[in-house]
N, C-alpha and C. Protein backbone atom coordinates (compact mmCIF):
# COMPACT_ATOMS: atom_id res chain seq x y z
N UNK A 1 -26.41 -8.06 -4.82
CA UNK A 1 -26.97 -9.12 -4.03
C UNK A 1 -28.38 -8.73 -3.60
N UNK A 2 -29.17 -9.53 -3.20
CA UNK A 2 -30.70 -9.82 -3.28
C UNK A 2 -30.98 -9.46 -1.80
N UNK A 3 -30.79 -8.97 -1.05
CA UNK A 3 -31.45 -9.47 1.07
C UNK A 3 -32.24 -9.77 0.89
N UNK A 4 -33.11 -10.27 1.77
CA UNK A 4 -34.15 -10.42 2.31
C UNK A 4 -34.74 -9.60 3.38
N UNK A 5 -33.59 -8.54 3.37
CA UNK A 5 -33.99 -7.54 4.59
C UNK A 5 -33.38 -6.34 4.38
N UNK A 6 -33.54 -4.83 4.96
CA UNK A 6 -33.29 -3.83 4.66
C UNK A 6 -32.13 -3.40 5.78
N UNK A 7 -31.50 -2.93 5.47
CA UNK A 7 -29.95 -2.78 6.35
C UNK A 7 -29.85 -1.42 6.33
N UNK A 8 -30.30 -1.00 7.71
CA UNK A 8 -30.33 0.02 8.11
C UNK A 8 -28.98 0.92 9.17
N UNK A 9 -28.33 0.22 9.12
CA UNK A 9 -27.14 0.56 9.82
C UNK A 9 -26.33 1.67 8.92
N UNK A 10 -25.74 2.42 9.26
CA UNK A 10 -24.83 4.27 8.92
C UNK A 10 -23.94 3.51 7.91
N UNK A 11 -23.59 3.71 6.62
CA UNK A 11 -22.51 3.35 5.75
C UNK A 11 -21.40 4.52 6.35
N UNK A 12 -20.21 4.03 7.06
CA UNK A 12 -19.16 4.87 7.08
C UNK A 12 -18.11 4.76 5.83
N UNK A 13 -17.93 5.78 6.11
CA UNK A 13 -17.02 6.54 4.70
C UNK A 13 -15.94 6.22 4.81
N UNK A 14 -15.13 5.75 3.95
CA UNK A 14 -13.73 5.20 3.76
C UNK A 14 -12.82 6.19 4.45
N UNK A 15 -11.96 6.20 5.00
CA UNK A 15 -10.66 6.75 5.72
C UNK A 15 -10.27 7.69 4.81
N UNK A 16 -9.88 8.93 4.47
CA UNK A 16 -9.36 9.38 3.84
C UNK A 16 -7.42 9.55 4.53
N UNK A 17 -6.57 9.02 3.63
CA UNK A 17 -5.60 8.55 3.94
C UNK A 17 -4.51 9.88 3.22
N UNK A 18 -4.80 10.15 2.69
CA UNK A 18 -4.21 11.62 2.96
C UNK A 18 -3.79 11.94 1.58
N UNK A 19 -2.70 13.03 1.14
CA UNK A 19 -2.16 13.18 -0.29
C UNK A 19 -0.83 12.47 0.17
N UNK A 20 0.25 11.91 -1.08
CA UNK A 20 1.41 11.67 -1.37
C UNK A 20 2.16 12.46 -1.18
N UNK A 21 3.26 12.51 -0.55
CA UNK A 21 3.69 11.67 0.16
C UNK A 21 3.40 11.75 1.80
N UNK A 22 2.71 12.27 2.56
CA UNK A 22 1.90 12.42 3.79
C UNK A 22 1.23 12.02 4.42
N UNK A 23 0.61 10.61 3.30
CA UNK A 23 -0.28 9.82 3.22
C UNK A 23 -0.01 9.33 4.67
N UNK A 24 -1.19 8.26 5.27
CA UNK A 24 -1.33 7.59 6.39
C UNK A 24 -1.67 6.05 6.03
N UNK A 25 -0.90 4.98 6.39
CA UNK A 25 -1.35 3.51 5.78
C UNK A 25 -2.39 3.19 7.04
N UNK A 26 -3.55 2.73 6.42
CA UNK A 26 -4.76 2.04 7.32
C UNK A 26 -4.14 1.16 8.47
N UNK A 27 -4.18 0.74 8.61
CA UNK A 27 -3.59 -0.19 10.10
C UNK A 27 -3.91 -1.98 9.65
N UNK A 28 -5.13 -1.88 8.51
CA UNK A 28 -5.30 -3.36 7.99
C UNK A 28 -4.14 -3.68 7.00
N UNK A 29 -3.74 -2.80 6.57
CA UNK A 29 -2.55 -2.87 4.98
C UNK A 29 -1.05 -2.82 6.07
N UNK A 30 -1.04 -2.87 7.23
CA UNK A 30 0.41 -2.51 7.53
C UNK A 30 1.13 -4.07 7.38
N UNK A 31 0.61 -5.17 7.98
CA UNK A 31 1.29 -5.69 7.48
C UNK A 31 1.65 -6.43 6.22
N UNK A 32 0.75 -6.53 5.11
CA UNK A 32 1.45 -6.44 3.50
C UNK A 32 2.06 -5.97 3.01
N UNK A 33 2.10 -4.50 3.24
CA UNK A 33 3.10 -3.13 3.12
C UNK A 33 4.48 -3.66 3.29
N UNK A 34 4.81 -3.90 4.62
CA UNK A 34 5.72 -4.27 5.34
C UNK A 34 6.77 -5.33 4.65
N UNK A 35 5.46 -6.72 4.68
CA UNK A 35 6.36 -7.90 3.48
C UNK A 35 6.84 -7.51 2.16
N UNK A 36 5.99 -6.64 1.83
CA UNK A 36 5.98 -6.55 0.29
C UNK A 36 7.38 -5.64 0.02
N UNK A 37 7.58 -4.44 0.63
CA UNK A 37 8.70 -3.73 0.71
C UNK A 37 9.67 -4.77 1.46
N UNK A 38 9.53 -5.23 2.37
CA UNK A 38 11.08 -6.46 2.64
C UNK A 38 11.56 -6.81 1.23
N UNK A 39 10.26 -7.72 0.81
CA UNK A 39 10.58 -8.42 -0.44
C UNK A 39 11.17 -7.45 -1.48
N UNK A 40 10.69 -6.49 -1.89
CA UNK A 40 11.34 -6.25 -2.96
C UNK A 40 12.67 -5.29 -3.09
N UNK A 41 12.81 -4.79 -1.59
CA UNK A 41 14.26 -4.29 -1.13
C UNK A 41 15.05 -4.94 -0.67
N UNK A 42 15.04 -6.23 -0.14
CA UNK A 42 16.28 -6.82 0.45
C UNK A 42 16.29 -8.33 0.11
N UNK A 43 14.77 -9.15 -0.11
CA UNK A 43 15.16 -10.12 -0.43
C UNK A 43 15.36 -11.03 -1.86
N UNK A 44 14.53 -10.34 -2.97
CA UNK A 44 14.68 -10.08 -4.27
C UNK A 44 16.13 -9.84 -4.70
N UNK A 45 16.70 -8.37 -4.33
CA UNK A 45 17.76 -8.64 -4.87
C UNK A 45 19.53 -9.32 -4.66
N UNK A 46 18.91 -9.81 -3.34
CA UNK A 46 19.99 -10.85 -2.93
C UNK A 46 20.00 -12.10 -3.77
N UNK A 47 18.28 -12.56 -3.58
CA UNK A 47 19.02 -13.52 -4.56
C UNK A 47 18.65 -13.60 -5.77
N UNK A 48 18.34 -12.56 -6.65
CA UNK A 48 18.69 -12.91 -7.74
C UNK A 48 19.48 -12.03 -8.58
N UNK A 49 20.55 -11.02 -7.07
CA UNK A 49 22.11 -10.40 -7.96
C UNK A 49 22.72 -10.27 -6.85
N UNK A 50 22.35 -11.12 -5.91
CA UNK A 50 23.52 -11.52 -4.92
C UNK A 50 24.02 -10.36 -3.62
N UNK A 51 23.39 -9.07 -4.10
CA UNK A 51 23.74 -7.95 -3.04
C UNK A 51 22.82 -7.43 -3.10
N UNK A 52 23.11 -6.35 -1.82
CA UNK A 52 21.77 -5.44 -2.11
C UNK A 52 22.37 -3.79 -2.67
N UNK A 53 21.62 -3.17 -3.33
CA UNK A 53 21.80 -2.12 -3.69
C UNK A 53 22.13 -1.37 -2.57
N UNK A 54 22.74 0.27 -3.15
CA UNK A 54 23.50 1.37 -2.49
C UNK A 54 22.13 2.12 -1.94
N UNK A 55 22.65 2.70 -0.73
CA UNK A 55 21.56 3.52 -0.05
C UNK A 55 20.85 4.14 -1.38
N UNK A 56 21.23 5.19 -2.14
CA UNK A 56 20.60 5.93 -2.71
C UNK A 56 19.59 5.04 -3.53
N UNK A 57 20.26 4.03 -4.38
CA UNK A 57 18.88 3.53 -5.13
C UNK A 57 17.33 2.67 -4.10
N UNK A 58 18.51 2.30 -3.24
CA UNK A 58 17.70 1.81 -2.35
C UNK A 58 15.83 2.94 -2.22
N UNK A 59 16.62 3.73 -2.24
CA UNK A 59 15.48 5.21 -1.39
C UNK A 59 14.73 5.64 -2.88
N UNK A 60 15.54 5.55 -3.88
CA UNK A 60 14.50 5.72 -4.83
C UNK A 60 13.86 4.52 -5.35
N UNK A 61 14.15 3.19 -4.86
CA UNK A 61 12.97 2.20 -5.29
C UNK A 61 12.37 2.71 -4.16
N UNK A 62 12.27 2.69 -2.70
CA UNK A 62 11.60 3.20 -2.31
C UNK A 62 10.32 4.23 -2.56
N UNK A 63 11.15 5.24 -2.75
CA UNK A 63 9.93 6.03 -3.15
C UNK A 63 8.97 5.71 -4.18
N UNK A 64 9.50 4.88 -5.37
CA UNK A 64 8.61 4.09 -6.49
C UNK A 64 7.69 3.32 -5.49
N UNK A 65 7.98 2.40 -4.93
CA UNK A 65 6.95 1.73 -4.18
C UNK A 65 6.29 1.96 -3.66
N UNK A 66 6.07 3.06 -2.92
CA UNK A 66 5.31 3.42 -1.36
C UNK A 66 4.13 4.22 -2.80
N UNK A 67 4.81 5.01 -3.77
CA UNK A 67 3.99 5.80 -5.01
C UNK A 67 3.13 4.22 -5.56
N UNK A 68 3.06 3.45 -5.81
CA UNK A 68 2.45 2.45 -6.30
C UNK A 68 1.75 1.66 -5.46
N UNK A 69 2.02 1.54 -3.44
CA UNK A 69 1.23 1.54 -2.82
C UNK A 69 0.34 2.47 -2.44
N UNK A 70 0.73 3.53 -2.62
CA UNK A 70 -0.22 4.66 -2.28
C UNK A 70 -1.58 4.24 -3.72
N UNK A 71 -1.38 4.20 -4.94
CA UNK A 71 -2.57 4.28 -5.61
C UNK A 71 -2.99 2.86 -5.71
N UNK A 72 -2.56 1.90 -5.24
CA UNK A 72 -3.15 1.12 -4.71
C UNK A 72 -3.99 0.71 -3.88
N UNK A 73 -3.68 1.00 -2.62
CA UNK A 73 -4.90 1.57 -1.43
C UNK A 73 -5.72 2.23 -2.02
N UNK A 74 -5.37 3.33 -2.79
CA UNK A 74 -6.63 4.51 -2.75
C UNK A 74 -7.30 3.99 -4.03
N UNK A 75 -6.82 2.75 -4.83
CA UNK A 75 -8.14 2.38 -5.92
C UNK A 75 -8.84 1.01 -5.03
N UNK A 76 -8.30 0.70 -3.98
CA UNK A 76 -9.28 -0.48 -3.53
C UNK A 76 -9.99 0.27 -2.52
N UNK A 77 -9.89 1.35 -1.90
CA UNK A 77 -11.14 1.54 -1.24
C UNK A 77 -11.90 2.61 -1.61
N UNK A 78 -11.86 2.89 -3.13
CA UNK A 78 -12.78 3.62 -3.90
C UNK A 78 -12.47 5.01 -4.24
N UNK A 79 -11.20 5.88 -3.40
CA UNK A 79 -11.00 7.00 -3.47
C UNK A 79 -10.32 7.53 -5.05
N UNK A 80 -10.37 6.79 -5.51
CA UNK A 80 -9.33 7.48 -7.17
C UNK A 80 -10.88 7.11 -7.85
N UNK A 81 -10.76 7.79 -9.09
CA UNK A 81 -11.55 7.18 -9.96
C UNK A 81 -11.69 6.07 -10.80
């Protein structure tokens, strides 16, 4: 983009949100995080297989997800390559 003026204000540096699994979610992403894991742990598979899965798989979609939010965050605010 073009200004018309020079913008002199401090560029702060993206949050560094930590390594996997230790990571820290920004406070703007908490609540998408939030829906998005509802959705795909409890209300997805009610209805479309009527129950919800056993603790254990439960915890390993879990962990798939939070791993696919994690490089998610960290490619939208520039930290991955």
């Amino acid at each position: 983009m073009n200004y018309e003026f020079q913008d002199y204000r401090k560029k702060t540096p993206p949050p560094d949100i930590g390594r996997w699994p230790f990571w820290i979610l920004p406070v703007q992403d908490v609540q998408g995080y939030i829906f998005r894991m509802m959705l795909l742990m409890f209300v997805l598979p009610i209805i479309f297989m009527g129950y919800l899965f056993t603790p254990a798989t439960t915890f390993i979609y879990w962990v798939i997800f939070d791993i696919i939010e994690y490089i998610k965050i960290k490619k939208g605010r520039g930290l991955l390559p």
